[in-house]
N, C-alpha and C. Protein backbone atom coordinates (compact mmCIF):
# COMPACT_ATOMS: atom_id res chain seq x y z
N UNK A 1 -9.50 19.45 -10.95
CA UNK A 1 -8.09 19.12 -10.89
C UNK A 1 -7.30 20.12 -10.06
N UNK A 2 -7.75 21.17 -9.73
CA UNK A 2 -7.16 22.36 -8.60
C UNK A 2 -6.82 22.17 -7.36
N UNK A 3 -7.51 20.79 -7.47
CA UNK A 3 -7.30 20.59 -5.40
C UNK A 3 -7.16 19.04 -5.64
N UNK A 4 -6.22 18.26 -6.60
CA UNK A 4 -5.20 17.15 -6.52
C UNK A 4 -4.52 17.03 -5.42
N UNK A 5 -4.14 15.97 -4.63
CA UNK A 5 -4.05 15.93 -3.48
C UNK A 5 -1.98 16.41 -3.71
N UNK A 6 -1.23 17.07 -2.39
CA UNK A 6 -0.27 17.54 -2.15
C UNK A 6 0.89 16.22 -2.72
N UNK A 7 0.17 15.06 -2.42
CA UNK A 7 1.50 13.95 -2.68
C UNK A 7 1.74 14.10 -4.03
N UNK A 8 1.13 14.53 -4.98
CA UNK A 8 1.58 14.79 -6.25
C UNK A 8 2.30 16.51 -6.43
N UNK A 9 3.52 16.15 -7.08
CA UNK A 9 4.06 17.28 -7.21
C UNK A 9 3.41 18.82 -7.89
N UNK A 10 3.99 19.77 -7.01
CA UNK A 10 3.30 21.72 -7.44
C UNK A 10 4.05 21.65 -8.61
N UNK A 11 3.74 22.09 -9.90
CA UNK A 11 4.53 22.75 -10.72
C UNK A 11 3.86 23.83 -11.87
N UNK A 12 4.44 25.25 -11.61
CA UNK A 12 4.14 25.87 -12.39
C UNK A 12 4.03 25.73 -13.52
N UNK A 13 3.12 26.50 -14.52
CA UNK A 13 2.76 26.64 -15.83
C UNK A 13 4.39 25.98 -16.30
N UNK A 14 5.41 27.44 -15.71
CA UNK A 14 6.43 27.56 -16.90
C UNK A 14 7.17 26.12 -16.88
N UNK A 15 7.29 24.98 -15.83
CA UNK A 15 7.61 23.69 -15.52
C UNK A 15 7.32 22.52 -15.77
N UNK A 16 5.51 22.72 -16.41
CA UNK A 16 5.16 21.85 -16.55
C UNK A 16 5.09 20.97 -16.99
N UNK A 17 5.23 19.85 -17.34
CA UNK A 17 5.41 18.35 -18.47
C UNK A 17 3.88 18.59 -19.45
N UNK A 18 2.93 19.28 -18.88
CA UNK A 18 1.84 19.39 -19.66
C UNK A 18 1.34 20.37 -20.34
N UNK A 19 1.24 21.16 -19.93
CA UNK A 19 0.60 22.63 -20.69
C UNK A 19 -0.21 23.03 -21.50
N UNK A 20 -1.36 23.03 -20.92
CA UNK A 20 -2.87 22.83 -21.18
C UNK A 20 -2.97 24.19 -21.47
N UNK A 21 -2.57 25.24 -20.30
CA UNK A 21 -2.62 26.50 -20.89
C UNK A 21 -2.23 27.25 -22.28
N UNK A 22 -1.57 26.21 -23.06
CA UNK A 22 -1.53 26.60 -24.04
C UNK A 22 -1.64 25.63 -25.51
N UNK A 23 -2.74 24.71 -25.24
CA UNK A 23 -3.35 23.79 -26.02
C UNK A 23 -3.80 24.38 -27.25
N UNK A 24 -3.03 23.63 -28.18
CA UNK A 24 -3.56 23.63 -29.70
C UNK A 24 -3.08 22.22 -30.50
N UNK A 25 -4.14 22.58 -31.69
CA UNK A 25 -3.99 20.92 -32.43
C UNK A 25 -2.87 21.96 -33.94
N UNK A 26 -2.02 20.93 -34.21
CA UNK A 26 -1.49 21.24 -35.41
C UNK A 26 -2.15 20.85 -36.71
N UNK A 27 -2.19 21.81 -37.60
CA UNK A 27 -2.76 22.27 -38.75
C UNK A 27 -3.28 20.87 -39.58
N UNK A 28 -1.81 20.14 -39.31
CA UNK A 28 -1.35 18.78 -40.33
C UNK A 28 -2.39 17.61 -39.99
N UNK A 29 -2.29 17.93 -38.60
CA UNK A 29 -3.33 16.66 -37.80
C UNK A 29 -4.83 17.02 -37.90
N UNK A 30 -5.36 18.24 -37.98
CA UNK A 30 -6.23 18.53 -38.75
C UNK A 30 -7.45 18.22 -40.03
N UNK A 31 -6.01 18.15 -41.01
CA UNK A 31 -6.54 18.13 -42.03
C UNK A 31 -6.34 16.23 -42.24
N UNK A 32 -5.53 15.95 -41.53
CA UNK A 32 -5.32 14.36 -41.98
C UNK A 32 -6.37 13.23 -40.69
N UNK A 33 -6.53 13.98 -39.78
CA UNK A 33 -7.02 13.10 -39.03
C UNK A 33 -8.83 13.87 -38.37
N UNK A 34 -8.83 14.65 -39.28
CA UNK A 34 -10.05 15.99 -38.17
C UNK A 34 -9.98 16.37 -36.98
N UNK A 35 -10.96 17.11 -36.72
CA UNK A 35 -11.14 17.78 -35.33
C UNK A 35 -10.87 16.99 -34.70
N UNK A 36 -11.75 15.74 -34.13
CA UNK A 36 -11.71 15.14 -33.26
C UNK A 36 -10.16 14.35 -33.22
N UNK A 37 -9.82 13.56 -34.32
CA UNK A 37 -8.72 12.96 -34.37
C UNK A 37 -7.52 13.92 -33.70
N UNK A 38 -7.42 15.22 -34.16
CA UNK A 38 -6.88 15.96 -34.02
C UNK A 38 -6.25 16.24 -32.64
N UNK A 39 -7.42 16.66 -31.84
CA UNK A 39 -7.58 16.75 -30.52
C UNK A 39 -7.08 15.84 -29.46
N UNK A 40 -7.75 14.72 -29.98
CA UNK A 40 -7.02 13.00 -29.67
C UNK A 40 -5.95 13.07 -29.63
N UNK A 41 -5.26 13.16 -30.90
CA UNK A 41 -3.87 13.03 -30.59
C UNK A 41 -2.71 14.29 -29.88
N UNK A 42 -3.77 15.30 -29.86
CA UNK A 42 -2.52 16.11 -28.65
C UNK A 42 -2.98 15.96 -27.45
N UNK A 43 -4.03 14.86 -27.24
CA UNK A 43 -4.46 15.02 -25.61
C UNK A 43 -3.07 13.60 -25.23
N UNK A 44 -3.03 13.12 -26.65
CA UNK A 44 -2.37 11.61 -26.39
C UNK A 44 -0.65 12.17 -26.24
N UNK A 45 -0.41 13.48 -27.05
CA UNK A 45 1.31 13.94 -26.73
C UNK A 45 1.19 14.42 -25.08
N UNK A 46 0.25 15.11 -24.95
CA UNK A 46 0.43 15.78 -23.41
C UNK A 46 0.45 15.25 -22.50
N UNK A 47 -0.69 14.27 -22.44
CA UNK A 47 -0.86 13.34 -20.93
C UNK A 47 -0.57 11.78 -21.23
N UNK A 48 -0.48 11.42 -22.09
CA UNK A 48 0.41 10.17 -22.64
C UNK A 48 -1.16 9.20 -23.14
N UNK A 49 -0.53 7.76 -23.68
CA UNK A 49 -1.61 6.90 -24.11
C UNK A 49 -2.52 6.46 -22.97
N UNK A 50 -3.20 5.74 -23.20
CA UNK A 50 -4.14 5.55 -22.35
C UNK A 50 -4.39 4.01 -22.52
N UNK A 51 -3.58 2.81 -23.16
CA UNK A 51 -3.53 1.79 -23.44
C UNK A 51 -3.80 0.83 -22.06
N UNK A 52 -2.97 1.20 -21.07
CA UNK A 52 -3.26 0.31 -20.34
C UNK A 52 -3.92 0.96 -18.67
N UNK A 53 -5.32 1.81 -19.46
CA UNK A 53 -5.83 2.54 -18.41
C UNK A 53 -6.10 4.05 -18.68
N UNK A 54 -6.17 4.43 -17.57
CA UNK A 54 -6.57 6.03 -17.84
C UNK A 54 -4.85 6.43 -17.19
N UNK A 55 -4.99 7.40 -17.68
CA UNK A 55 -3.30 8.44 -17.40
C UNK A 55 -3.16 7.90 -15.71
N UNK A 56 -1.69 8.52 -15.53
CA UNK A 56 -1.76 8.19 -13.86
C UNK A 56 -0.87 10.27 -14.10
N UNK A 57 -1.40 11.05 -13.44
CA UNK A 57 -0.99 12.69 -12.89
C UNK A 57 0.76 12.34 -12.54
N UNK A 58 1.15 13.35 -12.92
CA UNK A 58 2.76 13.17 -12.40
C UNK A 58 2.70 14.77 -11.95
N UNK A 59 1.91 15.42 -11.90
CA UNK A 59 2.16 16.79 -11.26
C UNK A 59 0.54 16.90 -10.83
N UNK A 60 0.45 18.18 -10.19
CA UNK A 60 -0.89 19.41 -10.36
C UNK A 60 -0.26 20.39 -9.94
N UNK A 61 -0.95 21.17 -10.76
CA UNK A 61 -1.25 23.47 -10.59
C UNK A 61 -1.90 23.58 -12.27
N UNK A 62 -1.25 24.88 -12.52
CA UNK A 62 -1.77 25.56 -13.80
C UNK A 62 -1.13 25.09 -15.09
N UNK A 63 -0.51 23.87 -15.17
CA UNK A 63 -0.14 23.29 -16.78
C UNK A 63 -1.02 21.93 -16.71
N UNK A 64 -1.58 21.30 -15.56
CA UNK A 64 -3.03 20.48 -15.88
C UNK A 64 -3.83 21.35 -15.73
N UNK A 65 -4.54 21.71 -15.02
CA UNK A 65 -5.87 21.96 -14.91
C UNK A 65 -6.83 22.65 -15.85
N UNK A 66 -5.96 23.83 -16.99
CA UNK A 66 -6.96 23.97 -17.80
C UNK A 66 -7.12 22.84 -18.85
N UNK A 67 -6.60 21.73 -18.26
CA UNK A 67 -7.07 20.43 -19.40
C UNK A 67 -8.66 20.10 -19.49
N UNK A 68 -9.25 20.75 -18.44
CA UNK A 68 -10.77 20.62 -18.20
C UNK A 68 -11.20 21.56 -19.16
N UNK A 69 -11.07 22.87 -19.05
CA UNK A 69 -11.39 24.01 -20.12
C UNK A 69 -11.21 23.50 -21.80
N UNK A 70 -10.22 22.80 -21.76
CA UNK A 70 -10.13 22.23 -23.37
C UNK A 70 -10.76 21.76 -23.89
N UNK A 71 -11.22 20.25 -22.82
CA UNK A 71 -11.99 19.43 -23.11
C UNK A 71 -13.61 19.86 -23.09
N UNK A 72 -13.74 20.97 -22.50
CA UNK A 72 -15.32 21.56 -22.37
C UNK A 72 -15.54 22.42 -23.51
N UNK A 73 -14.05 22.79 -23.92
CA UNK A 73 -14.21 23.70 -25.76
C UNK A 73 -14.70 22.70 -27.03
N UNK A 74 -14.00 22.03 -26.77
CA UNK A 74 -13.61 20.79 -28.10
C UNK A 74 -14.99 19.97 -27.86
N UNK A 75 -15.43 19.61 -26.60
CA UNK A 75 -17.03 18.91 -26.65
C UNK A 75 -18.25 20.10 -26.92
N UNK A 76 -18.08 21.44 -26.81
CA UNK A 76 -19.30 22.35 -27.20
C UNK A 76 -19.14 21.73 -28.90
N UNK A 77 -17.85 22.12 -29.67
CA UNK A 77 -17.91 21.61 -31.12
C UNK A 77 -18.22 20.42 -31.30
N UNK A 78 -18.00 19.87 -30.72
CA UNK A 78 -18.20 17.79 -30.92
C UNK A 78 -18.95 17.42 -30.13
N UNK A 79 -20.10 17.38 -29.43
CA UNK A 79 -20.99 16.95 -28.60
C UNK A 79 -21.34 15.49 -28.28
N UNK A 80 -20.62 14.93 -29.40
CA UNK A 80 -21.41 13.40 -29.41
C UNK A 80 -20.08 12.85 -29.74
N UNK A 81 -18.80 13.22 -29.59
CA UNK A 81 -17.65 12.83 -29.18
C UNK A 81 -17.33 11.65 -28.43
N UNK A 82 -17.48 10.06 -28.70
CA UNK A 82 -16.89 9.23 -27.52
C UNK A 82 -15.86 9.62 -27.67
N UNK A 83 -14.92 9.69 -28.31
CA UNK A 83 -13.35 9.75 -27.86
C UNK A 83 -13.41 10.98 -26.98
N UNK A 84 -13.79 11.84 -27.13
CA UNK A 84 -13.35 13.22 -26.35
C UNK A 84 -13.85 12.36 -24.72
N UNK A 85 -15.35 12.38 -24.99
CA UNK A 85 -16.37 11.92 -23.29
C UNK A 85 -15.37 10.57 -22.46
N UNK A 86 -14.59 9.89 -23.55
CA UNK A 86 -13.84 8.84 -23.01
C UNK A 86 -12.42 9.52 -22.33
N UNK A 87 -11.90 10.09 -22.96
CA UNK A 87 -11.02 11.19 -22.21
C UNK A 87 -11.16 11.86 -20.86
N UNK A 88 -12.32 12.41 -21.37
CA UNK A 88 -13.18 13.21 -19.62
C UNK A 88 -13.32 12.10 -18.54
N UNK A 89 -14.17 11.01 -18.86
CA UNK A 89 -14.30 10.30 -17.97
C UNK A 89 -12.63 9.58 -17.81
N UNK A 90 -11.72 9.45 -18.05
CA UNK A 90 -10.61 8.65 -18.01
C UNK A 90 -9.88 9.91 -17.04
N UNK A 91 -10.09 10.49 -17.29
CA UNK A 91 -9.40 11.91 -16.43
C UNK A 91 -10.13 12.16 -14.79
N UNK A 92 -11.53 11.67 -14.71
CA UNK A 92 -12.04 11.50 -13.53
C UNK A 92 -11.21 10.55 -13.28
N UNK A 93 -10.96 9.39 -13.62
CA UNK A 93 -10.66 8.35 -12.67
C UNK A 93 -9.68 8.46 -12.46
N UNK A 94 -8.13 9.08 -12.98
CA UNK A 94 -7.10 9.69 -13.04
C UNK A 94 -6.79 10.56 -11.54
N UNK A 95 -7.60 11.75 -11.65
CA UNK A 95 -7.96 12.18 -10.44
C UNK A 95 -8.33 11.18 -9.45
N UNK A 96 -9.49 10.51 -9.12
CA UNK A 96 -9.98 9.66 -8.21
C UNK A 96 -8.67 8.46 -7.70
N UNK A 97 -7.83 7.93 -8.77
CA UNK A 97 -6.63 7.29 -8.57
C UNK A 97 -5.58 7.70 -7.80
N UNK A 98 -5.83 9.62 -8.23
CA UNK A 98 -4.65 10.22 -7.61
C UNK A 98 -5.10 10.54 -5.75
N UNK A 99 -6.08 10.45 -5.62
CA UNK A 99 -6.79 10.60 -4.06
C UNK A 99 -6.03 9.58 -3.40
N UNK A 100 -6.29 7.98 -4.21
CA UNK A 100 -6.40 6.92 -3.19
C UNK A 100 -5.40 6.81 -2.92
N UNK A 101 -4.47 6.87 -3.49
CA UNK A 101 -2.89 6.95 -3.74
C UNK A 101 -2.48 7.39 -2.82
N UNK A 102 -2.37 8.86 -2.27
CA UNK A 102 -2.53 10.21 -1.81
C UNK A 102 -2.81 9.47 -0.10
N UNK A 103 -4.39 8.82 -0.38
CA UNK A 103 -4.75 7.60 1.23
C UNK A 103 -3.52 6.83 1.28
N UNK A 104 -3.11 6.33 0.53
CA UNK A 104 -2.41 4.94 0.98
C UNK A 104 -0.98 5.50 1.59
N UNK A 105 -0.76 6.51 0.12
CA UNK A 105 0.74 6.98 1.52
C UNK A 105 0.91 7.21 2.88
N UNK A 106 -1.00 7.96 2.86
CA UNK A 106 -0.33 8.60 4.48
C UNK A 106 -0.57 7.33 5.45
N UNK A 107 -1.49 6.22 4.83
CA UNK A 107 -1.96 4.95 5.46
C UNK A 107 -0.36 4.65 6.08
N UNK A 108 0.68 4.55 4.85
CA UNK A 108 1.65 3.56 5.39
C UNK A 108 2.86 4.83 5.79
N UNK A 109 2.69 6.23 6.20
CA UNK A 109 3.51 7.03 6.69
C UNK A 109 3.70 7.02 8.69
């Protein structure tokens, strides 16, 4: 996610709509929904639902990108995680979306 293409907006940590750098699950969601649930649902406050697709990026710098580091913490504990592996892979295509995108502007610039 470090090298998201320029048509998507720079924004620092302190700016960011996301802030991965400082990812945690609350206590409550925890104990009512588990780890995994847990996790789920702050991946679902940060980068939004995923209902009709995988996320679409509204930025890149350092409040996405350690979203990769999270997701590589939370799958060492949960290994056999679909929801988490469905995340990861939904986040490739996210990225891969944000490329073509990225083509088409300069296609029609």
């Amino acid at each position: 996610l470090n090298g998201l293409p320029d048509s998507l907006p720079f924004r620092g940590s302190a700016e960011s709509d996301y802030g991965f750098d400082f990812f945690g699950i609350r206590d409550e969601d925890g104990e009512d929904l588990g780890l995994e649930g847990a996790v789920n649902r702050q991946l679902e406050v940060q980068l939004g639902h995923r209902n009709n697709g995988p996320v679409k990026f509204k930025e890149r710098g350092p409040g996405l990108s350690p979203v990769v580091t999270v997701l590589e913490n939370y799958l060492k504990d949960l290994p056999g995680s679909v929801i988490l592996m469905k995340w990861l892979d939904d986040l490739i295509c996210s990225a891969q979306q944000a490329f073509e995108n990225a083509k088409r502007i300069e296609y029609y610039e």
